[in-house]
PDB file of N, CA and C in Angstrom:
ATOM      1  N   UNK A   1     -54.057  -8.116  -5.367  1.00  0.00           N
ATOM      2  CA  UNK A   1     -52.821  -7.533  -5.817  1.00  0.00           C
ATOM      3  C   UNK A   1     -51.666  -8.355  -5.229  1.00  0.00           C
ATOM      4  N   UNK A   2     -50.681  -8.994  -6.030  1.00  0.00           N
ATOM      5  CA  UNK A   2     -49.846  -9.544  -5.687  1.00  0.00           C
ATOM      6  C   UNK A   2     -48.163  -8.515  -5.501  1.00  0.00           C
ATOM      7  N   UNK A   3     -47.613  -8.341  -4.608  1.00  0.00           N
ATOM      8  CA  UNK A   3     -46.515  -8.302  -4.605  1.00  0.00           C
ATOM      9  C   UNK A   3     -45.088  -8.719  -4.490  1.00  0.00           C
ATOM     10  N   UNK A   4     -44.112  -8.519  -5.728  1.00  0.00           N
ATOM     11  CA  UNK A   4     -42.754  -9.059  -5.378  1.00  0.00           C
ATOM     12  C   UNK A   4     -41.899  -8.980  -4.005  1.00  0.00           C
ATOM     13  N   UNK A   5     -41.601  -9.743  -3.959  1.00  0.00           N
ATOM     14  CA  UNK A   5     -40.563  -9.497  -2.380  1.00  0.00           C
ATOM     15  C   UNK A   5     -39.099  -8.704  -2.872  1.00  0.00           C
ATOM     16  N   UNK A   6     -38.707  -8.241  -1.825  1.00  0.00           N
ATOM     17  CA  UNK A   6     -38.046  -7.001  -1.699  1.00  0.00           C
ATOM     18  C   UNK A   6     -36.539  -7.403  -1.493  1.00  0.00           C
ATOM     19  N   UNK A   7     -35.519  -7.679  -2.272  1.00  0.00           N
ATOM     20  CA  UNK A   7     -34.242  -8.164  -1.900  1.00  0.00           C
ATOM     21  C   UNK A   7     -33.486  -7.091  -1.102  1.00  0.00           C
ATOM     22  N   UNK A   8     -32.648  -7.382  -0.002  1.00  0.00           N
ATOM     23  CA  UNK A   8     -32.009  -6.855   1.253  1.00  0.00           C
ATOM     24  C   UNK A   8     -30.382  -7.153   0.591  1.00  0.00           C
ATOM     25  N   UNK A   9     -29.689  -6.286   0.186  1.00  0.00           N
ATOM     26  CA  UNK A   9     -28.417  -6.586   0.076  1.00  0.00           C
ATOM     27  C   UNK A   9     -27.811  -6.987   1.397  1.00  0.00           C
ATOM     28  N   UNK A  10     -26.618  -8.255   1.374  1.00  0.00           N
ATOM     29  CA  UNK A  10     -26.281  -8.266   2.775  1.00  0.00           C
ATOM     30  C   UNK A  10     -25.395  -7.692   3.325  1.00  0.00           C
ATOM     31  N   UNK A  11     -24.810  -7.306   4.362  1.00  0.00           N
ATOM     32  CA  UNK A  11     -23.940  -6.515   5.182  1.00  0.00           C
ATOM     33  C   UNK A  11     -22.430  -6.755   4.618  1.00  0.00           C
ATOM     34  N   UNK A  12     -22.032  -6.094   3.749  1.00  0.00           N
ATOM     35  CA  UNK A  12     -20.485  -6.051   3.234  1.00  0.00           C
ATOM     36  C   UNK A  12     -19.701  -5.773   4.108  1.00  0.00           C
ATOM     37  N   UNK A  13     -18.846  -6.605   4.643  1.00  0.00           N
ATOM     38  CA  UNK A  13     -17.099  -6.169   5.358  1.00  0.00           C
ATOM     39  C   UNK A  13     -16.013  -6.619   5.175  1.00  0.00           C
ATOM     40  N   UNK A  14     -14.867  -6.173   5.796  1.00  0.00           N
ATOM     41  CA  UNK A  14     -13.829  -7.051   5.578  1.00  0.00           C
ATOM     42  C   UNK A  14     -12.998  -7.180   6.884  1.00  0.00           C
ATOM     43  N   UNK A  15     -12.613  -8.069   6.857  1.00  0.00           N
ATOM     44  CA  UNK A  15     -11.883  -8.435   8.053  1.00  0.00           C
ATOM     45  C   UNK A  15     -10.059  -7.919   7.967  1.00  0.00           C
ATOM     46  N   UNK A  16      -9.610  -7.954   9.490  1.00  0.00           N
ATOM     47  CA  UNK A  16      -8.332  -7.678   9.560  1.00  0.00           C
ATOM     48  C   UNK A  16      -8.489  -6.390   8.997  1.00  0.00           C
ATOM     49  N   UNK A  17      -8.572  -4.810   9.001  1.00  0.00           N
ATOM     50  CA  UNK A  17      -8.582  -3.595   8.151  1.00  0.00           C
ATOM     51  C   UNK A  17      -8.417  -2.960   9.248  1.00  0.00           C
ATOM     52  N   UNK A  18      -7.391  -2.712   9.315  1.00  0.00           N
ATOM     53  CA  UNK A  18      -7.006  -0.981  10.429  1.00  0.00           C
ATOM     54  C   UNK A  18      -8.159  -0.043   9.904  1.00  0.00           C
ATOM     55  N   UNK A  19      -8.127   0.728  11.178  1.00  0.00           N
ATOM     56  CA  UNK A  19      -9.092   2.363  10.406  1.00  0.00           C
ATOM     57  C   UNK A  19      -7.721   2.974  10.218  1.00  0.00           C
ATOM     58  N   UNK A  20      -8.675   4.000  10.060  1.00  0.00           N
ATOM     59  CA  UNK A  20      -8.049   5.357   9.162  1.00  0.00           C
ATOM     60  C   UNK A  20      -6.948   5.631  10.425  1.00  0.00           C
ATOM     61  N   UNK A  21      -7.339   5.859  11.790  1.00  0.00           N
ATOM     62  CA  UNK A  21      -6.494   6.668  12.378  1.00  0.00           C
ATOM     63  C   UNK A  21      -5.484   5.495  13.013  1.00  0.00           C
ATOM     64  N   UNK A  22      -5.634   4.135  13.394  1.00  0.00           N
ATOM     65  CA  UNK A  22      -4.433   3.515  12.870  1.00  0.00           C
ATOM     66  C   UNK A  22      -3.791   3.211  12.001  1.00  0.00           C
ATOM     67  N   UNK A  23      -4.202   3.529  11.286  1.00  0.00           N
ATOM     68  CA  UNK A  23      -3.129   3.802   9.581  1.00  0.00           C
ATOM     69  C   UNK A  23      -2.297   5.082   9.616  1.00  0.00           C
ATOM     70  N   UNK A  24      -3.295   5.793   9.855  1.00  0.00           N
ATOM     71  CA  UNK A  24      -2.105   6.864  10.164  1.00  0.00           C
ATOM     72  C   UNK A  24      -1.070   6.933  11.542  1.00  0.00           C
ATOM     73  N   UNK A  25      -1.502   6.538  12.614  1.00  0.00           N
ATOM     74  CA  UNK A  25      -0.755   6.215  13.346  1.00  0.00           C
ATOM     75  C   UNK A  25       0.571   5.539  13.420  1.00  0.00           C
ATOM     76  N   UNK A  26       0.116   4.399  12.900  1.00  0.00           N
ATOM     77  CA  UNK A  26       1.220   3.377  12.503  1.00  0.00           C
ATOM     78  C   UNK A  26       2.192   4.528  11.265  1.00  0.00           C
ATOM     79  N   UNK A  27       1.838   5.117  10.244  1.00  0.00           N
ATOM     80  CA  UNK A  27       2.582   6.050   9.538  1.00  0.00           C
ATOM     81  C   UNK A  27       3.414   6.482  10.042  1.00  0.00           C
ATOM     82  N   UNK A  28       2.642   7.662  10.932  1.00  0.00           N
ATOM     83  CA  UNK A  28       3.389   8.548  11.857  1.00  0.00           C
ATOM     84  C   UNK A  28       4.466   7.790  12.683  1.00  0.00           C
ATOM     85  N   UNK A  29       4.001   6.963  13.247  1.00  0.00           N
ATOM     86  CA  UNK A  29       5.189   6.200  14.419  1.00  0.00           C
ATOM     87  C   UNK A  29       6.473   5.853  13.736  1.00  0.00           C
ATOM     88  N   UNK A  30       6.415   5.191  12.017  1.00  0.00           N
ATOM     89  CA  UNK A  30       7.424   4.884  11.413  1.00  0.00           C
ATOM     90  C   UNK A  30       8.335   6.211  10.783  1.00  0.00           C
ATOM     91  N   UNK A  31       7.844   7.331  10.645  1.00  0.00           N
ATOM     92  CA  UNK A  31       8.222   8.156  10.218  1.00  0.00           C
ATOM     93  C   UNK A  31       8.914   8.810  11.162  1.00  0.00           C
ATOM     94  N   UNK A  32       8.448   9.108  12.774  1.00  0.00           N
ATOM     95  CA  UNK A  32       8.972   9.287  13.767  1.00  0.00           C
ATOM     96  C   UNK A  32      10.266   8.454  13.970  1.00  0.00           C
ATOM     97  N   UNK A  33       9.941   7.246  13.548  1.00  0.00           N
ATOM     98  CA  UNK A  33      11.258   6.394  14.077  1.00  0.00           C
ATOM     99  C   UNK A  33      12.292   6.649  13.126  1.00  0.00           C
ATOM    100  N   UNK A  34      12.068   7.247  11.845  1.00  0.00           N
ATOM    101  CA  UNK A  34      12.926   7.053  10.933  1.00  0.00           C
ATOM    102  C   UNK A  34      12.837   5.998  10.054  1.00  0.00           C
ATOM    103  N   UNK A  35      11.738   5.334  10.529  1.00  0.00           N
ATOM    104  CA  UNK A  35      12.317   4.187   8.969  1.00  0.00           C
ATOM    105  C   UNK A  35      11.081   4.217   7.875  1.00  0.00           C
ATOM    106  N   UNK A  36      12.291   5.091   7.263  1.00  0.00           N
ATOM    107  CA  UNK A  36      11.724   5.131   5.720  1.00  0.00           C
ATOM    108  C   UNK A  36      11.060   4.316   4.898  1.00  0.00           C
ATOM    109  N   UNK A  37      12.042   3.150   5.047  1.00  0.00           N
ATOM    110  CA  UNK A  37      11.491   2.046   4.171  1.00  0.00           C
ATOM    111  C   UNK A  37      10.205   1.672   4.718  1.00  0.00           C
ATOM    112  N   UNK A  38       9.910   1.792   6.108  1.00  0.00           N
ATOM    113  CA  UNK A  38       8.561   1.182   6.693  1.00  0.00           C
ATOM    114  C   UNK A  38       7.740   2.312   6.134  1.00  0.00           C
ATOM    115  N   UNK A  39       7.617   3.322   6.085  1.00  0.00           N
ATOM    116  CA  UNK A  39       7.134   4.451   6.294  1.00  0.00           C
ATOM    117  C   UNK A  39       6.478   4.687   4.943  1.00  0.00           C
ATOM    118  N   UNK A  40       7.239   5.045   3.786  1.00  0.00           N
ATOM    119  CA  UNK A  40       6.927   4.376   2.480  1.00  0.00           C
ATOM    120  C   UNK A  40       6.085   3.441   1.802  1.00  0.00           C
ATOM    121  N   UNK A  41       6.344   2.007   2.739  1.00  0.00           N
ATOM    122  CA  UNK A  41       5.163   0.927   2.146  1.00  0.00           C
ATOM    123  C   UNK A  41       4.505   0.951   2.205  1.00  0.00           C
ATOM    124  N   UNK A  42       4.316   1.211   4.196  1.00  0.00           N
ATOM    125  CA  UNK A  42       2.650   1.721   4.652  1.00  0.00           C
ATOM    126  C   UNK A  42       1.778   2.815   3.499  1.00  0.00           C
ATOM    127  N   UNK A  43       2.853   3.580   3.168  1.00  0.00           N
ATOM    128  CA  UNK A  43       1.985   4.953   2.362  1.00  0.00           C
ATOM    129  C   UNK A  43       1.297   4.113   0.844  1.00  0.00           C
ATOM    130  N   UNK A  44       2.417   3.931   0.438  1.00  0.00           N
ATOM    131  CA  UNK A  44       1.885   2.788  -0.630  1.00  0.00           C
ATOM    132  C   UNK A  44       0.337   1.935  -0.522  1.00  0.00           C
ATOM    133  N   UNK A  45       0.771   0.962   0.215  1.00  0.00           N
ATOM    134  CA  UNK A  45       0.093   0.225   0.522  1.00  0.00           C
ATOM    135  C   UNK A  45      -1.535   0.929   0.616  1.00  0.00           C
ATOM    136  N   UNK A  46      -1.661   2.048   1.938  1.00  0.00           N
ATOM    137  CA  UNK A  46      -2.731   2.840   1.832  1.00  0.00           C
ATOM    138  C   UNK A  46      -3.019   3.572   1.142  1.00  0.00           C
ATOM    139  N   UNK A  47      -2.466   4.387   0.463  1.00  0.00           N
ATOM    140  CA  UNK A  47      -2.699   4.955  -0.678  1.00  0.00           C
ATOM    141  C   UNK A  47      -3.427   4.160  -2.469  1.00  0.00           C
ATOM    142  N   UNK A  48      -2.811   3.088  -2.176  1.00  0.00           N
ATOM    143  CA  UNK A  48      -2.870   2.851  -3.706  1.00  0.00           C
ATOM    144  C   UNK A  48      -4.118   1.904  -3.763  1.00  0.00           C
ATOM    145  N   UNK A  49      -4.175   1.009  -2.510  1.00  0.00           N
ATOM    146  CA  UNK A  49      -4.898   0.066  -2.133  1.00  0.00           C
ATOM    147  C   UNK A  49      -4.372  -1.421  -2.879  1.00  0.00           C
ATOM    148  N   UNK A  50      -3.141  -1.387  -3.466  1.00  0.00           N
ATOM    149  CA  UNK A  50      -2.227  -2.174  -3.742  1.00  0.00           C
ATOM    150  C   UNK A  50      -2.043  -3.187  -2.979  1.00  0.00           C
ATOM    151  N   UNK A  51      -1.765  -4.694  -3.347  1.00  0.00           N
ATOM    152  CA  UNK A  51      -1.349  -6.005  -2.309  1.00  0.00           C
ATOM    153  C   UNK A  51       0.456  -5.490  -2.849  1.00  0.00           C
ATOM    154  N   UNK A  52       0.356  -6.513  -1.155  1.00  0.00           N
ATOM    155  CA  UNK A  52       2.038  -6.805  -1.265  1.00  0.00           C
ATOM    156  C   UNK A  52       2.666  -6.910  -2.346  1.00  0.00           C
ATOM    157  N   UNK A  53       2.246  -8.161  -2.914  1.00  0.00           N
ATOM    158  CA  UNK A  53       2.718  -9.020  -4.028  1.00  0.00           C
ATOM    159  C   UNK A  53       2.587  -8.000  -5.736  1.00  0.00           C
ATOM    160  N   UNK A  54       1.661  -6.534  -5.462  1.00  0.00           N
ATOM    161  CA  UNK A  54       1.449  -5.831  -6.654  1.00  0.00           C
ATOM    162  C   UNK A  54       3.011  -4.738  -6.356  1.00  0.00           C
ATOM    163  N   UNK A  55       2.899  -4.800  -5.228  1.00  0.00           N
ATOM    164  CA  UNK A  55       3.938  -3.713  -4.635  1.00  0.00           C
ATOM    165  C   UNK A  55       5.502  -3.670  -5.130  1.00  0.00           C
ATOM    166  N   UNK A  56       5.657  -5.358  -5.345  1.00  0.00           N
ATOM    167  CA  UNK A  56       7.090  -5.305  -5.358  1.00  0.00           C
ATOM    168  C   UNK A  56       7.695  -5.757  -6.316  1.00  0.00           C
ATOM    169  N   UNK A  57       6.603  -5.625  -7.510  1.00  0.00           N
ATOM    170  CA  UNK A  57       6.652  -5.165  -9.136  1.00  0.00           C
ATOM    171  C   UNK A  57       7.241  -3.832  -9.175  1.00  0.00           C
ATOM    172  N   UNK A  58       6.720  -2.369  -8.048  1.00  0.00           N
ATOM    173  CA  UNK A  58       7.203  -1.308  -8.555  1.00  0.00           C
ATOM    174  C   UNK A  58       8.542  -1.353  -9.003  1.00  0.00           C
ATOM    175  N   UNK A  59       8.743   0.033  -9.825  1.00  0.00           N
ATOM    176  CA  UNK A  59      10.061   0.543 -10.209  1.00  0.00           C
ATOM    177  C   UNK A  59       9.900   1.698 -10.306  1.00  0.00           C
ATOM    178  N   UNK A  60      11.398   2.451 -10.275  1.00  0.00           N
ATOM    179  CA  UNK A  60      11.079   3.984 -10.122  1.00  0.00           C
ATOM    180  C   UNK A  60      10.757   4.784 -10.759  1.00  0.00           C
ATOM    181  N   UNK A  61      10.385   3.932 -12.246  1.00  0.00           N
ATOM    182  CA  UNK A  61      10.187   4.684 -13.662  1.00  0.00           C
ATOM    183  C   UNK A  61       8.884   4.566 -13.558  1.00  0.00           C
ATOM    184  N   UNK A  62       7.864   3.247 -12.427  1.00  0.00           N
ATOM    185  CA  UNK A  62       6.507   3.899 -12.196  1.00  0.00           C
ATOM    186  C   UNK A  62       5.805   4.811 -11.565  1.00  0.00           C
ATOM    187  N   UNK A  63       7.464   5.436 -10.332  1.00  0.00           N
ATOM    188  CA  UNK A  63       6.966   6.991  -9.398  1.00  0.00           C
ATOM    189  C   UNK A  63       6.798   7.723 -10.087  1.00  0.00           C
ATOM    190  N   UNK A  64       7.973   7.502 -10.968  1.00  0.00           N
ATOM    191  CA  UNK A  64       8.319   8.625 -11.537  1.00  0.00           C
ATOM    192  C   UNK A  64       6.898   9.127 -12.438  1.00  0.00           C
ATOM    193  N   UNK A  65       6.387   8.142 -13.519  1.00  0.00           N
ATOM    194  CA  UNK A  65       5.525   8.151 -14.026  1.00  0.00           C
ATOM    195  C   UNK A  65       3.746   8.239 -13.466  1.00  0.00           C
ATOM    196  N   UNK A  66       3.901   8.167 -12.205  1.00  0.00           N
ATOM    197  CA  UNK A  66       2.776   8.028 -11.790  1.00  0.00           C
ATOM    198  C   UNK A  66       1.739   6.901 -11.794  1.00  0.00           C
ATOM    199  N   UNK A  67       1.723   6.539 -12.515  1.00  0.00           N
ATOM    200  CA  UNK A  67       1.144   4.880 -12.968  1.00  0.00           C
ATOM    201  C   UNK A  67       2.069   3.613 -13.028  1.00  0.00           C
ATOM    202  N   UNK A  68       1.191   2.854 -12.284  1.00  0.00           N
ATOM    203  CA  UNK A  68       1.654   1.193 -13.732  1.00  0.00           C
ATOM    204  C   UNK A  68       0.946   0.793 -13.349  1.00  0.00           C
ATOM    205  N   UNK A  69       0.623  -0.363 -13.933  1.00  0.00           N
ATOM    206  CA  UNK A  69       0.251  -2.016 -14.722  1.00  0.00           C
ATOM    207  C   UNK A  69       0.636  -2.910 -13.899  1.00  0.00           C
ATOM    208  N   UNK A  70      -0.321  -3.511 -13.037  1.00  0.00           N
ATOM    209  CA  UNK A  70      -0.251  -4.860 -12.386  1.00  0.00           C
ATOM    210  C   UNK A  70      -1.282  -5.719 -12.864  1.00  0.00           C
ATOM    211  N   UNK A  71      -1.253  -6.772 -12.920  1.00  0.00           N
ATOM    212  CA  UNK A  71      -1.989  -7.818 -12.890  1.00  0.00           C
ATOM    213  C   UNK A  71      -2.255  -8.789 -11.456  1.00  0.00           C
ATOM    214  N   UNK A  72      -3.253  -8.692 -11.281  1.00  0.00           N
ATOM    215  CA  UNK A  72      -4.166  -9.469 -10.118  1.00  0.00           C
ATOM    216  C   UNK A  72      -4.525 -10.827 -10.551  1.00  0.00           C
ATOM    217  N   UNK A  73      -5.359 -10.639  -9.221  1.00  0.00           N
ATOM    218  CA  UNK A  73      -5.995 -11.861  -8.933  1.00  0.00           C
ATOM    219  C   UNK A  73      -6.873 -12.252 -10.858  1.00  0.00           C
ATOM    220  N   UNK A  74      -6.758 -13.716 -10.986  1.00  0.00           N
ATOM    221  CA  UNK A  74      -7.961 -13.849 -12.303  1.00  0.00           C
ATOM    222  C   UNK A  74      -6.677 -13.203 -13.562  1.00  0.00           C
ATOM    223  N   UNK A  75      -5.549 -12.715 -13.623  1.00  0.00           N
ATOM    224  CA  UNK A  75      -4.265 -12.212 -14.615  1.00  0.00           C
ATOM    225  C   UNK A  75      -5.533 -11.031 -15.088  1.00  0.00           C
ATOM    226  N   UNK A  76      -5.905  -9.961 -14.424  1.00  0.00           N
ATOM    227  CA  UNK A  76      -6.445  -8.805 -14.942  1.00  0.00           C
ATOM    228  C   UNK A  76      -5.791  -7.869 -14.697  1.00  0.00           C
ATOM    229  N   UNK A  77      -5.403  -7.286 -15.668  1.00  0.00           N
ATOM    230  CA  UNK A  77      -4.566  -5.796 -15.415  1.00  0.00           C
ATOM    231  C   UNK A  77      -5.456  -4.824 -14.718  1.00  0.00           C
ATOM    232  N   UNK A  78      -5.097  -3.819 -14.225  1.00  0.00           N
ATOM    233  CA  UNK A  78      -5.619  -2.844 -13.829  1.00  0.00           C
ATOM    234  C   UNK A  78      -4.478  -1.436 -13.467  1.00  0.00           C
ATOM    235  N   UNK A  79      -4.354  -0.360 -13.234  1.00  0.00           N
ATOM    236  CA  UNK A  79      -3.680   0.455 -13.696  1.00  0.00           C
ATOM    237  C   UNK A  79      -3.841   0.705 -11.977  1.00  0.00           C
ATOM    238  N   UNK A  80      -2.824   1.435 -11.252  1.00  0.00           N
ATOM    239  CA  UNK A  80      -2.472   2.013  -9.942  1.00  0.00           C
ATOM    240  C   UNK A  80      -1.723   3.210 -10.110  1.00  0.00           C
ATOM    241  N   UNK A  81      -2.609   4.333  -9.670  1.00  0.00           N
ATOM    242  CA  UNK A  81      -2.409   5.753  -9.465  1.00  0.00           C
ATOM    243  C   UNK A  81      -1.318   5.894  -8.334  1.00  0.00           C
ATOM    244  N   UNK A  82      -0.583   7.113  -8.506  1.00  0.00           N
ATOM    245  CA  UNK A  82       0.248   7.115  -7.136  1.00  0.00           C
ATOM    246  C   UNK A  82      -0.119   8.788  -7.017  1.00  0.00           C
ATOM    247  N   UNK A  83      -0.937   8.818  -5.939  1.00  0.00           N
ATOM    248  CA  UNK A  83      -0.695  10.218  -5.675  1.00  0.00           C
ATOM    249  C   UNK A  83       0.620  11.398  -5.638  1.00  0.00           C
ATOM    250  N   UNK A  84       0.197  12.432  -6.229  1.00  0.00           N
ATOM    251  CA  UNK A  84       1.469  13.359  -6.399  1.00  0.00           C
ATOM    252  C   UNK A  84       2.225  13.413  -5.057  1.00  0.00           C
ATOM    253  N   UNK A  85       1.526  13.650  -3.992  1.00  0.00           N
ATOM    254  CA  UNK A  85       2.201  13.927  -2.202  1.00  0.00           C
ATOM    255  C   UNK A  85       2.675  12.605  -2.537  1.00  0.00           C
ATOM    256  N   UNK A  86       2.433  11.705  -2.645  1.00  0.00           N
ATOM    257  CA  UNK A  86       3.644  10.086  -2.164  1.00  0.00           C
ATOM    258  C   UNK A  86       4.556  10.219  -3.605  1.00  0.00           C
ATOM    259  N   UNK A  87       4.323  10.256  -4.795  1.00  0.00           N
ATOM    260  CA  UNK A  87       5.034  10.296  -5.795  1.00  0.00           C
ATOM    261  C   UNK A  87       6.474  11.313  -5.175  1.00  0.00           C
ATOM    262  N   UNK A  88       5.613  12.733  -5.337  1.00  0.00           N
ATOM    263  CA  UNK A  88       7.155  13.496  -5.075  1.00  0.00           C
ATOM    264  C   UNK A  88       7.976  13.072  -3.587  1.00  0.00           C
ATOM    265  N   UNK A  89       7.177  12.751  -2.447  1.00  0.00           N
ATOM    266  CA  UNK A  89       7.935  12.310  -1.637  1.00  0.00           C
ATOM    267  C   UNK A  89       9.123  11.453  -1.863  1.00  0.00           C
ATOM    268  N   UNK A  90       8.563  10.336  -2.534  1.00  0.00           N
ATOM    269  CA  UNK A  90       8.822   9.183  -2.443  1.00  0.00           C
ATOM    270  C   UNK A  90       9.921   9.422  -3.724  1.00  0.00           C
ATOM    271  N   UNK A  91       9.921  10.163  -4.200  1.00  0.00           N
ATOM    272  CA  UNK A  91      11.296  10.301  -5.320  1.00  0.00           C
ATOM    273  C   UNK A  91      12.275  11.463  -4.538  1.00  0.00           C
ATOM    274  N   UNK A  92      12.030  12.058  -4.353  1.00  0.00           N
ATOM    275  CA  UNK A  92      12.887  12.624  -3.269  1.00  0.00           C
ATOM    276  C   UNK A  92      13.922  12.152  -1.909  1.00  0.00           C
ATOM    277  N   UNK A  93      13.003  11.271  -1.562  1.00  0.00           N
ATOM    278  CA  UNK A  93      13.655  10.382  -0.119  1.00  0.00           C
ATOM    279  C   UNK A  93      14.723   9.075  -1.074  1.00  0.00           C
ATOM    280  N   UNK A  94      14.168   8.593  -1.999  1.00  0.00           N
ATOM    281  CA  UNK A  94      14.955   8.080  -3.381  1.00  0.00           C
ATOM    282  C   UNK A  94      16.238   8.354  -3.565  1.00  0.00           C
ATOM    283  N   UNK A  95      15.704   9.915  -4.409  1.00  0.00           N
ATOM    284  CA  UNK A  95      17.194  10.427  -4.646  1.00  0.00           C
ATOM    285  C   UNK A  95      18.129  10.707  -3.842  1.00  0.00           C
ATOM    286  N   UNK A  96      17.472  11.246  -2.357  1.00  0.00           N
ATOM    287  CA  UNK A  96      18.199  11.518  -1.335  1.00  0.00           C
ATOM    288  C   UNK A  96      19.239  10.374  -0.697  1.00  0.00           C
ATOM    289  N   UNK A  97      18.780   9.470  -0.948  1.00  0.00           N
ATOM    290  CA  UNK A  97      19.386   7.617  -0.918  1.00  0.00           C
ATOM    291  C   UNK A  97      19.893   7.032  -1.643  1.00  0.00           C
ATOM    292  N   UNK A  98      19.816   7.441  -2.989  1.00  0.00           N
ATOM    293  CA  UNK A  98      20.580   7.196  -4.260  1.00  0.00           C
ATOM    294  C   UNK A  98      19.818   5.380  -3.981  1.00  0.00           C
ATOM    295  N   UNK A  99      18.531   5.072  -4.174  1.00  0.00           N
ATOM    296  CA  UNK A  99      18.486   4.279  -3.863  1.00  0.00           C
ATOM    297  C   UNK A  99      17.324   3.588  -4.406  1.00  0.00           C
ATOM    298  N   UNK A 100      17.136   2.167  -5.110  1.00  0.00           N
ATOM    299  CA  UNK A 100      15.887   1.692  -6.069  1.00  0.00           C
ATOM    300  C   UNK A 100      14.858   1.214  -4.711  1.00  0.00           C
ATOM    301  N   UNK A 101      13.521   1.282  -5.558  1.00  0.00           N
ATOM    302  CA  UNK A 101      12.869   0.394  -4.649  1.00  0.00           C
ATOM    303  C   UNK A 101      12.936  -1.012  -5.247  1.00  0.00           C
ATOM    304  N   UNK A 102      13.557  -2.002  -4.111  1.00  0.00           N
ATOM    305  CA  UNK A 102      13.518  -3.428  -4.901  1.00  0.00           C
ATOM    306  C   UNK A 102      12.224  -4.311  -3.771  1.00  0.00           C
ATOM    307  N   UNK A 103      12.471  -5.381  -4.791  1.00  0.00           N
ATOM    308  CA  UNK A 103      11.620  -7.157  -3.724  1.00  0.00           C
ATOM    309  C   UNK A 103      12.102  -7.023  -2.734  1.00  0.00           C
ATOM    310  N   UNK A 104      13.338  -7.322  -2.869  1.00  0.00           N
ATOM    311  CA  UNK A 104      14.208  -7.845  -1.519  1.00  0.00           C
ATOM    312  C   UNK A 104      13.788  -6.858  -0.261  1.00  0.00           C
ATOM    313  N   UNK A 105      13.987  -5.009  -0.569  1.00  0.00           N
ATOM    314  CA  UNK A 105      14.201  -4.032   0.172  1.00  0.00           C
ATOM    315  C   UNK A 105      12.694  -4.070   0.657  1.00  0.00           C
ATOM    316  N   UNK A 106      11.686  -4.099   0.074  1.00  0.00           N
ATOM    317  CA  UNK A 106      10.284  -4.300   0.652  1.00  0.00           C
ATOM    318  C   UNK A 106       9.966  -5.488   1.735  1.00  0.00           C
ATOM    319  N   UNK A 107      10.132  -6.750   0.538  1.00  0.00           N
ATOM    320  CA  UNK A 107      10.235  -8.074   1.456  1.00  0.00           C
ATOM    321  C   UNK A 107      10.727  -8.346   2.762  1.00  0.00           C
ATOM    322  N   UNK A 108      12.274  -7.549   2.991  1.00  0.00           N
ATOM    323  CA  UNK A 108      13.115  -7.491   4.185  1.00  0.00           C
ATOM    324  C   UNK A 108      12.298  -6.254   5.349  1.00  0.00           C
ATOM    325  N   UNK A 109      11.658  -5.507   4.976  1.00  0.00           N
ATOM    326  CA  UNK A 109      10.871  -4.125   5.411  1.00  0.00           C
ATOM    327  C   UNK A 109       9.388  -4.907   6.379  1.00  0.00           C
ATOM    328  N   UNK A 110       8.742  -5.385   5.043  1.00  0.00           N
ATOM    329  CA  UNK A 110       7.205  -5.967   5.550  1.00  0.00           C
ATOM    330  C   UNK A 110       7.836  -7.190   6.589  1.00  0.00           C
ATOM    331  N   UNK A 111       9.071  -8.062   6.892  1.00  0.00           N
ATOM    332  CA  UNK A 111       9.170  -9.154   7.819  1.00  0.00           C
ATOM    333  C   UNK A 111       9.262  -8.672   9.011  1.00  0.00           C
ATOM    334  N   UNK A 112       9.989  -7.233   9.129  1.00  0.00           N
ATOM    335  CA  UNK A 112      10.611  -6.452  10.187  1.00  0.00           C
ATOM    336  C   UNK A 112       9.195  -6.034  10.828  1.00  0.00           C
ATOM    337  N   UNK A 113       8.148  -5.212  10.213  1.00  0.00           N
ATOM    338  CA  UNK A 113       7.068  -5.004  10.191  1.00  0.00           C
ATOM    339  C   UNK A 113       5.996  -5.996  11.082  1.00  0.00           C
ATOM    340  N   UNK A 114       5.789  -6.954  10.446  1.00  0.00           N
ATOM    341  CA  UNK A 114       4.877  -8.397  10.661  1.00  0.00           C
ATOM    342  C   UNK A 114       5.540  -9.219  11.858  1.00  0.00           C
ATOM    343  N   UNK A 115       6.972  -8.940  12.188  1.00  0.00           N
ATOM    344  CA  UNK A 115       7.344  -9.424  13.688  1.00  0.00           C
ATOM    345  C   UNK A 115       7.249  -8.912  14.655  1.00  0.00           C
ATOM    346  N   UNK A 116       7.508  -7.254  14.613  1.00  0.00           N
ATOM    347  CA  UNK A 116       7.215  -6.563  15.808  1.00  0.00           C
ATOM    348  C   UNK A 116       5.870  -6.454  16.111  1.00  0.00           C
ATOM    349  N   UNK A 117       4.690  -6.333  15.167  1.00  0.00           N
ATOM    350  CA  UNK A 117       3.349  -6.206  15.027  1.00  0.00           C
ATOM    351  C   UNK A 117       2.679  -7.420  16.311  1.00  0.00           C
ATOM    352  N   UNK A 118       3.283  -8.875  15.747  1.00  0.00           N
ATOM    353  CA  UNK A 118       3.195  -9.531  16.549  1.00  0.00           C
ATOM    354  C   UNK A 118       3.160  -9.955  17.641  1.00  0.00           C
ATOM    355  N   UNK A 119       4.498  -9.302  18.087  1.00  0.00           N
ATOM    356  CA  UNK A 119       4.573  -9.220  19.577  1.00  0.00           C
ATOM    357  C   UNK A 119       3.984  -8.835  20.422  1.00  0.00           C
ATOM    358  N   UNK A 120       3.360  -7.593  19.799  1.00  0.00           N
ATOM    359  CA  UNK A 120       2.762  -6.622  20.636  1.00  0.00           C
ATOM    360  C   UNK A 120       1.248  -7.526  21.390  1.00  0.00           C
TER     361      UNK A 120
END
């Protein structure tokens, strides 16, 4: 009796990935501090599982809407959910600011972010 050999999928990971409770940490700390704009991306960011670069396509007609349309890696669309808790937040703290989410306001957010991170 002959038998086939047995394929072993190999050990999937990824590198650089906060856990869960520094993700939330880091949340909390920005939210504590007040800054919104930090506070926001992070949520984004974890929430949607969104890159930077998908991020700062949003507009507020996609909170508003709950969805949009990015294109990735390979020009494949794929559709990004925004949970209702970050949606209504996140239009609320908005209106409360009379204020868009832009490139610039993210871009200027994630540098502030990625320098202090550093230091540490």
């Amino acid at each position: 009796m002959k038998l086939s050999g047995v394929s072993i999928q190999g050990k999937s990971f990824l590198q650089n990935v906060i856990s869960t409770a520094d993700y939330m940490f880091l949340k909390n700390s920005l939210l504590e501090d007040g800054d919104m704009n930090g506070y926001f991306t992070i949520w984004l960011l974890g929430a949607t599982g969104t890159r930077v670069s998908e991020i700062v396509r949003l507009k507020v007609e996609h909170v508003q809407s709950g969805i949009f349309e990015v294109y990735g890696k390979g020009n494949k669309m794929r559709n990004i959910y925004i949970p209702k808790a970050l949606k209504y937040a996140l239009l609320k703290w908005l209106w409360e600011q009379k204020r868009d989410i832009t490139t610039r306001a993210i871009y200027e957010r994630l540098q502030v972010v990625g320098t202090t991170s550093t230091k540490e």
